[in-house]
N, C-alpha and C. Protein backbone atom coordinates (compact mmCIF):
# COMPACT_ATOMS: atom_id res chain seq x y z
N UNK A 1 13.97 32.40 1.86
CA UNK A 1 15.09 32.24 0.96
C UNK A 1 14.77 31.20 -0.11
N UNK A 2 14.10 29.79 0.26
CA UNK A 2 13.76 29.20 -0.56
C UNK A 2 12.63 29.37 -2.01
N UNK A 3 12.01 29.85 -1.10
CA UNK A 3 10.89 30.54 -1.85
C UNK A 3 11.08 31.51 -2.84
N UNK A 4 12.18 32.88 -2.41
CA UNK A 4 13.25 33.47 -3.71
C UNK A 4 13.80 32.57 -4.44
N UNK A 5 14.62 31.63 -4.47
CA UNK A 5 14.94 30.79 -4.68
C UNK A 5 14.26 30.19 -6.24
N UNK A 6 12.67 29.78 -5.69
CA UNK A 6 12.26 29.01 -6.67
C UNK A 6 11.24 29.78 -7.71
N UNK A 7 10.87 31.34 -6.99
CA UNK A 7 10.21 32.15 -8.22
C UNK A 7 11.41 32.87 -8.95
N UNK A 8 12.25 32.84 -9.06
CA UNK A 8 13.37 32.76 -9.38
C UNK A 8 13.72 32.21 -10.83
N UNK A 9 13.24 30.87 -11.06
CA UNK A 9 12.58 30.34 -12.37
C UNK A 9 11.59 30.49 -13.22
N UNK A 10 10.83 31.74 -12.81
CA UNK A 10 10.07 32.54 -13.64
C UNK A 10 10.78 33.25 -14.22
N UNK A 11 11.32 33.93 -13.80
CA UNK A 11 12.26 34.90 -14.37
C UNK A 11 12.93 34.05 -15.66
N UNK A 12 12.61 34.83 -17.21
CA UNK A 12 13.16 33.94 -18.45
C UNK A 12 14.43 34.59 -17.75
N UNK A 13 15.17 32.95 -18.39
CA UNK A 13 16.60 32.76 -17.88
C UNK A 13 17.33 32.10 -16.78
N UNK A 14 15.98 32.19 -15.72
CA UNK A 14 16.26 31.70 -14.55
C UNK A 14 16.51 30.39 -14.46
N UNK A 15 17.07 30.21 -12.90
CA UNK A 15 17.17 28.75 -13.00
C UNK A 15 16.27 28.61 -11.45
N UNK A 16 15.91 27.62 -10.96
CA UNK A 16 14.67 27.23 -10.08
C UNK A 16 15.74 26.03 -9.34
N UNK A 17 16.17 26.06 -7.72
CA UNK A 17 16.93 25.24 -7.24
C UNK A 17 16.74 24.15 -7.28
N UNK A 18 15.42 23.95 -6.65
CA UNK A 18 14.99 22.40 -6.63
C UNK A 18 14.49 22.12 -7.05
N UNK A 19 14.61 22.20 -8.74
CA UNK A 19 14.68 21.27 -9.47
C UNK A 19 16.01 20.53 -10.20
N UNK A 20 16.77 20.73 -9.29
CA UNK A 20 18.15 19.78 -8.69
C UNK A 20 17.97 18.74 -7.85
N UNK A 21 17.99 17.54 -8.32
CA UNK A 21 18.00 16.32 -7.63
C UNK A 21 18.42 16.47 -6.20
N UNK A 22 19.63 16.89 -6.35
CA UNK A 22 20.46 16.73 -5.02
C UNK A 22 19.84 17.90 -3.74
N UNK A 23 19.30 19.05 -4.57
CA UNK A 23 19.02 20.33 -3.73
C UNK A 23 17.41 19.23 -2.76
N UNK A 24 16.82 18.75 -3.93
CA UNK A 24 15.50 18.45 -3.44
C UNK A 24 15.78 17.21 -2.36
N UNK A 25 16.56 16.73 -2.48
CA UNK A 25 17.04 15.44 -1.40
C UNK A 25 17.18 15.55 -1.01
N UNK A 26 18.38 16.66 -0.70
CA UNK A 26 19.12 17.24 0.59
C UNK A 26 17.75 17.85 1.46
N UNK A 27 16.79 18.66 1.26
CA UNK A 27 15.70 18.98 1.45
C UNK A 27 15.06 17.93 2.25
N UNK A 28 14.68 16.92 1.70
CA UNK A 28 13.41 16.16 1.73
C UNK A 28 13.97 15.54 2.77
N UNK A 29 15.99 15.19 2.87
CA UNK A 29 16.18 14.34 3.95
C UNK A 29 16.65 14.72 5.34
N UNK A 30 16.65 16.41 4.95
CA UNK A 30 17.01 17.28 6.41
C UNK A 30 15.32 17.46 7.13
N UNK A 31 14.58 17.59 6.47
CA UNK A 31 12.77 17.60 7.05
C UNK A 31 12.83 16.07 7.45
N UNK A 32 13.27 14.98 7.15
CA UNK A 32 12.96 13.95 7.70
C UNK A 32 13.49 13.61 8.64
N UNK A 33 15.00 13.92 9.11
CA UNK A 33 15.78 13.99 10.29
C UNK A 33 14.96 14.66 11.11
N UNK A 34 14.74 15.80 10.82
CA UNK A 34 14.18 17.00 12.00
C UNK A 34 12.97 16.26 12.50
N UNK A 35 11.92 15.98 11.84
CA UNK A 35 10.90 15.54 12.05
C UNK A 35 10.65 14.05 12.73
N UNK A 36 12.09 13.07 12.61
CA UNK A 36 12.22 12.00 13.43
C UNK A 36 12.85 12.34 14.70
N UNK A 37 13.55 13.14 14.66
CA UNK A 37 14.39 13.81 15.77
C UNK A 37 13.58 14.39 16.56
N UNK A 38 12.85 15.46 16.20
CA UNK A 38 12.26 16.19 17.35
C UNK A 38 10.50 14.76 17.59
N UNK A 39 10.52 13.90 16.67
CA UNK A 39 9.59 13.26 17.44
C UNK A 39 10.42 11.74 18.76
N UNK A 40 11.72 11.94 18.50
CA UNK A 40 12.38 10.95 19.43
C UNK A 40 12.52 11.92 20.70
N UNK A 41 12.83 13.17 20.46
CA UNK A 41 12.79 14.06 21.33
C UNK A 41 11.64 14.24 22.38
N UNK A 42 10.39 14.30 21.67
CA UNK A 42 9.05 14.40 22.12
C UNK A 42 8.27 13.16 23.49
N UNK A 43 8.57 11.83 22.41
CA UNK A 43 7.96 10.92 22.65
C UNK A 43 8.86 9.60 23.16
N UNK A 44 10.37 10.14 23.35
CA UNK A 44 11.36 8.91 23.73
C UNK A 44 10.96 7.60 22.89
N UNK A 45 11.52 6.67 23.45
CA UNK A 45 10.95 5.35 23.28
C UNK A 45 9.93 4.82 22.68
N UNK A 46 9.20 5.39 23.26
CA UNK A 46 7.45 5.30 22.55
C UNK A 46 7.40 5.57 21.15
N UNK A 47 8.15 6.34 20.45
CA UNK A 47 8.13 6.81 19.26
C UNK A 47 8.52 5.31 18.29
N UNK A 48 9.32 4.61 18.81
CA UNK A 48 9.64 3.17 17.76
C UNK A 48 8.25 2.50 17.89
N UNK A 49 7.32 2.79 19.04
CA UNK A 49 6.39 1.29 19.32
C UNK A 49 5.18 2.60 18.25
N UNK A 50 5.37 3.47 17.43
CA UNK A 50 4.40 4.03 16.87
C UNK A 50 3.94 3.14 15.48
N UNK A 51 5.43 2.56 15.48
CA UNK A 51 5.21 1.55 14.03
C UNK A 51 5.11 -0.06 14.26
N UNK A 52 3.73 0.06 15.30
CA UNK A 52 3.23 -1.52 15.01
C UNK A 52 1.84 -0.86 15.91
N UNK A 53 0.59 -1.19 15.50
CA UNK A 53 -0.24 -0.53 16.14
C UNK A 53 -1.03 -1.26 16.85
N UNK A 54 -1.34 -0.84 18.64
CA UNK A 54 -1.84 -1.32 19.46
C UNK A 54 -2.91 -2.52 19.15
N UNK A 55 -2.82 -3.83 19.63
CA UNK A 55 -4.00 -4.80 19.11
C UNK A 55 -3.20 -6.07 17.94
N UNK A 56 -1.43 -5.95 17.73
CA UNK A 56 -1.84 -6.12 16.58
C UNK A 56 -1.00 -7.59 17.54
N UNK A 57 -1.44 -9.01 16.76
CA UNK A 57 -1.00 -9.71 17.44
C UNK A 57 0.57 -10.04 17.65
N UNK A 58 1.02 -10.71 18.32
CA UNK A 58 2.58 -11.02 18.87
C UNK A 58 3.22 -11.24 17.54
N UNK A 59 2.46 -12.37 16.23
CA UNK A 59 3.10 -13.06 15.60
C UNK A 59 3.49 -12.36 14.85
N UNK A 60 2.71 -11.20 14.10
CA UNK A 60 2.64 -10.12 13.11
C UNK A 60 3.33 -9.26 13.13
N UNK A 61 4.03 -8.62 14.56
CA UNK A 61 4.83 -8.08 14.62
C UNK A 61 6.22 -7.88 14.08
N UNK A 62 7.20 -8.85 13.99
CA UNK A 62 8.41 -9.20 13.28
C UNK A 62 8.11 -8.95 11.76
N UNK A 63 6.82 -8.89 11.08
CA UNK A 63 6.59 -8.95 10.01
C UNK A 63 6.31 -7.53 9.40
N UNK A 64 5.67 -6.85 10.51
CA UNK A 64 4.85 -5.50 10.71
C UNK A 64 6.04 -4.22 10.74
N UNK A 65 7.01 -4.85 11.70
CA UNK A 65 7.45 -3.67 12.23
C UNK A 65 8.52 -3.37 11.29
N UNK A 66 9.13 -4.29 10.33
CA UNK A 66 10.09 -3.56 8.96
C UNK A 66 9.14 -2.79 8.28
N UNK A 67 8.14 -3.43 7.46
CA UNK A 67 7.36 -2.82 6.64
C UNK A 67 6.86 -1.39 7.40
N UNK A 68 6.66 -1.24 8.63
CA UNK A 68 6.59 0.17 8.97
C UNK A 68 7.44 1.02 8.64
N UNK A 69 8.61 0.54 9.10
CA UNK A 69 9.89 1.13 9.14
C UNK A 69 10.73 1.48 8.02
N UNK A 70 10.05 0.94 6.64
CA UNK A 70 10.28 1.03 5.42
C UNK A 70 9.13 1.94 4.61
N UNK A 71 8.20 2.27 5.28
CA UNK A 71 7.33 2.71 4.97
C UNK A 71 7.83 4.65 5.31
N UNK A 72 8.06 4.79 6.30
CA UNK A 72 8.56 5.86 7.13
C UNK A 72 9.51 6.37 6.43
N UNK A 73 10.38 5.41 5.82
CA UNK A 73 11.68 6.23 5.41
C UNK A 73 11.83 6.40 4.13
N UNK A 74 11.19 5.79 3.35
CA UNK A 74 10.47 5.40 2.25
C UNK A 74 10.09 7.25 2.03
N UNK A 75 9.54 7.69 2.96
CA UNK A 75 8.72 8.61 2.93
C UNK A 75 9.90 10.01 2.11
N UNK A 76 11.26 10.34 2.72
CA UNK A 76 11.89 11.01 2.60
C UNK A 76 12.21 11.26 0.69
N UNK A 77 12.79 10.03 0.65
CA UNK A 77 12.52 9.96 -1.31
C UNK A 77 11.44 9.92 -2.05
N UNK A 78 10.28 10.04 -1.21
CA UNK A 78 8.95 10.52 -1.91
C UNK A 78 9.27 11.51 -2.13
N UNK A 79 9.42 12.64 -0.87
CA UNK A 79 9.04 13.95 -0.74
C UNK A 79 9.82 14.50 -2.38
N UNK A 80 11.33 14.07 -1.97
CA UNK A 80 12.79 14.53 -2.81
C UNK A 80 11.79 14.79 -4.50
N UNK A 81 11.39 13.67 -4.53
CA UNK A 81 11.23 13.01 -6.44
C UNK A 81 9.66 13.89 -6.50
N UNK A 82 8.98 13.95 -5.69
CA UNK A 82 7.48 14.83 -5.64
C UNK A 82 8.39 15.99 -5.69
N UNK A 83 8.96 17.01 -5.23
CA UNK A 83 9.56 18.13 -5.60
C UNK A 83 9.85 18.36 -6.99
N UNK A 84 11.12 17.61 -7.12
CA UNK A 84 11.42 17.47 -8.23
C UNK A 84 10.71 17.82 -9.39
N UNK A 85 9.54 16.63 -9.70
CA UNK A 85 8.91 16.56 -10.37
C UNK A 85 7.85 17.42 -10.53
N UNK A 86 7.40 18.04 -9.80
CA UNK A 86 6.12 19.32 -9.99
C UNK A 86 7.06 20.93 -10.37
N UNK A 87 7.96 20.50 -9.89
CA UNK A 87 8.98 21.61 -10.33
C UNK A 87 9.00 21.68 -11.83
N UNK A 88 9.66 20.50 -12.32
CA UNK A 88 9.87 20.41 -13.70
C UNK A 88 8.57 20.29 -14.26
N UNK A 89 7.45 20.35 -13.77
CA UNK A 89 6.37 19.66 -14.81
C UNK A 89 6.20 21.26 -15.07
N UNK A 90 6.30 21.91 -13.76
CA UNK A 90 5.60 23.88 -13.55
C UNK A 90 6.45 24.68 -15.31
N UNK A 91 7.54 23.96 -15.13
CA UNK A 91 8.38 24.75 -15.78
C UNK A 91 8.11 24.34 -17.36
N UNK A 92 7.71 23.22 -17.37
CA UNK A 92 7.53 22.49 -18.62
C UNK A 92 6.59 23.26 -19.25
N UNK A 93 5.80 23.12 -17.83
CA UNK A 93 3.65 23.75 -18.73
C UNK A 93 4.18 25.14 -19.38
N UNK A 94 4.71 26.03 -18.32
CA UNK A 94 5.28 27.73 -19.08
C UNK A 94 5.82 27.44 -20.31
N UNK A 95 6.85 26.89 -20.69
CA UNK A 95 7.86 26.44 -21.37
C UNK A 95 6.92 26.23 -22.98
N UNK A 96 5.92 25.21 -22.46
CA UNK A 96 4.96 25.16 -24.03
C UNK A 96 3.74 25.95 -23.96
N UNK A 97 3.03 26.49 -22.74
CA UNK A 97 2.30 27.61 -23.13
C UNK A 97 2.90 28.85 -23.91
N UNK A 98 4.47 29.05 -23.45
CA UNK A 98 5.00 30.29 -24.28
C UNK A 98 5.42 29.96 -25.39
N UNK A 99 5.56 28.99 -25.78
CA UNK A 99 5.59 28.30 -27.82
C UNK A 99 4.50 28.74 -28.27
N UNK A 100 3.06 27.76 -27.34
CA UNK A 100 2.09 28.11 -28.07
C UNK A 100 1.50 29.87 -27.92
N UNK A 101 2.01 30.33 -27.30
CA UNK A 101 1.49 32.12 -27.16
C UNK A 101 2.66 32.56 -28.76
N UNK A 102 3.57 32.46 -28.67
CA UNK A 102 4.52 32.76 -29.88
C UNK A 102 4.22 32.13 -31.13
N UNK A 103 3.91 31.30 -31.35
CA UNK A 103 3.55 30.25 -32.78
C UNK A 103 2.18 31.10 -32.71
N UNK A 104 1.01 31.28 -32.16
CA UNK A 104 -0.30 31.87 -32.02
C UNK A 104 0.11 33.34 -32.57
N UNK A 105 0.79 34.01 -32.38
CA UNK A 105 1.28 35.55 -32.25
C UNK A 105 1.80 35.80 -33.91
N UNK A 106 2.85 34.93 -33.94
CA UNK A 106 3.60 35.02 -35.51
C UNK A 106 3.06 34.28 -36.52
N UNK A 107 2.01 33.63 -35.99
CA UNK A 107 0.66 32.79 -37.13
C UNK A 107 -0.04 33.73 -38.24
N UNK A 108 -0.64 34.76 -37.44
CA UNK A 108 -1.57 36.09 -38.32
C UNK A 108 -1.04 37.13 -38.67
């Protein structure tokens, strides 16, 4: 469905979903639930001690284990704004290759 969805914006006229802020977020932050979820699911407990890694000393920890944990979630509004953005860039490149195919065409 998604995938209709986004060739969909080939089509002159079309519109391409996610390249909607909100479509691509909503996206980026339901894959990040699922993917924390079914790894709390997987790995219980163990799954929090994934973000400080074996060896590392006592002191470093308190210091370590936000920056993991910011790192991780961090991850979800990557995905969102990386969508986004290759979306619009896809649409952009068509957008001035077909100027320059038309300006080239009605030139000679």
């Amino acid at each position: 469905m998604l995938a209709t969805a986004n060739l969909m914006g080939n089509v002159p006229g079309g519109y391409t979903l996610t390249t909607s802020g909100a479509v691509a977020a909503t996206l980026s932050l339901g894959v990040w639930l699922w993917v924390t979820s079914q790894s709390l699911m997987s790995q219980g407990v163990r799954f929090w001690g994934s973000f400080v890694p074996s060896g590392t000393p006592l002191l470093l920890v308190p210091i370590l284990a936000p920056i993991e944990l910011i790192s991780y979630t961090a991850r979800a509004f990557s995905l969102g704004i990386r969508l986004v953005c290759n979306m619009l860039a896809g649409h952009s490149l068509l957008a001035i290759l077909a100027d320059f195919m038309l300006a080239g065409l009605s030139a000679g």
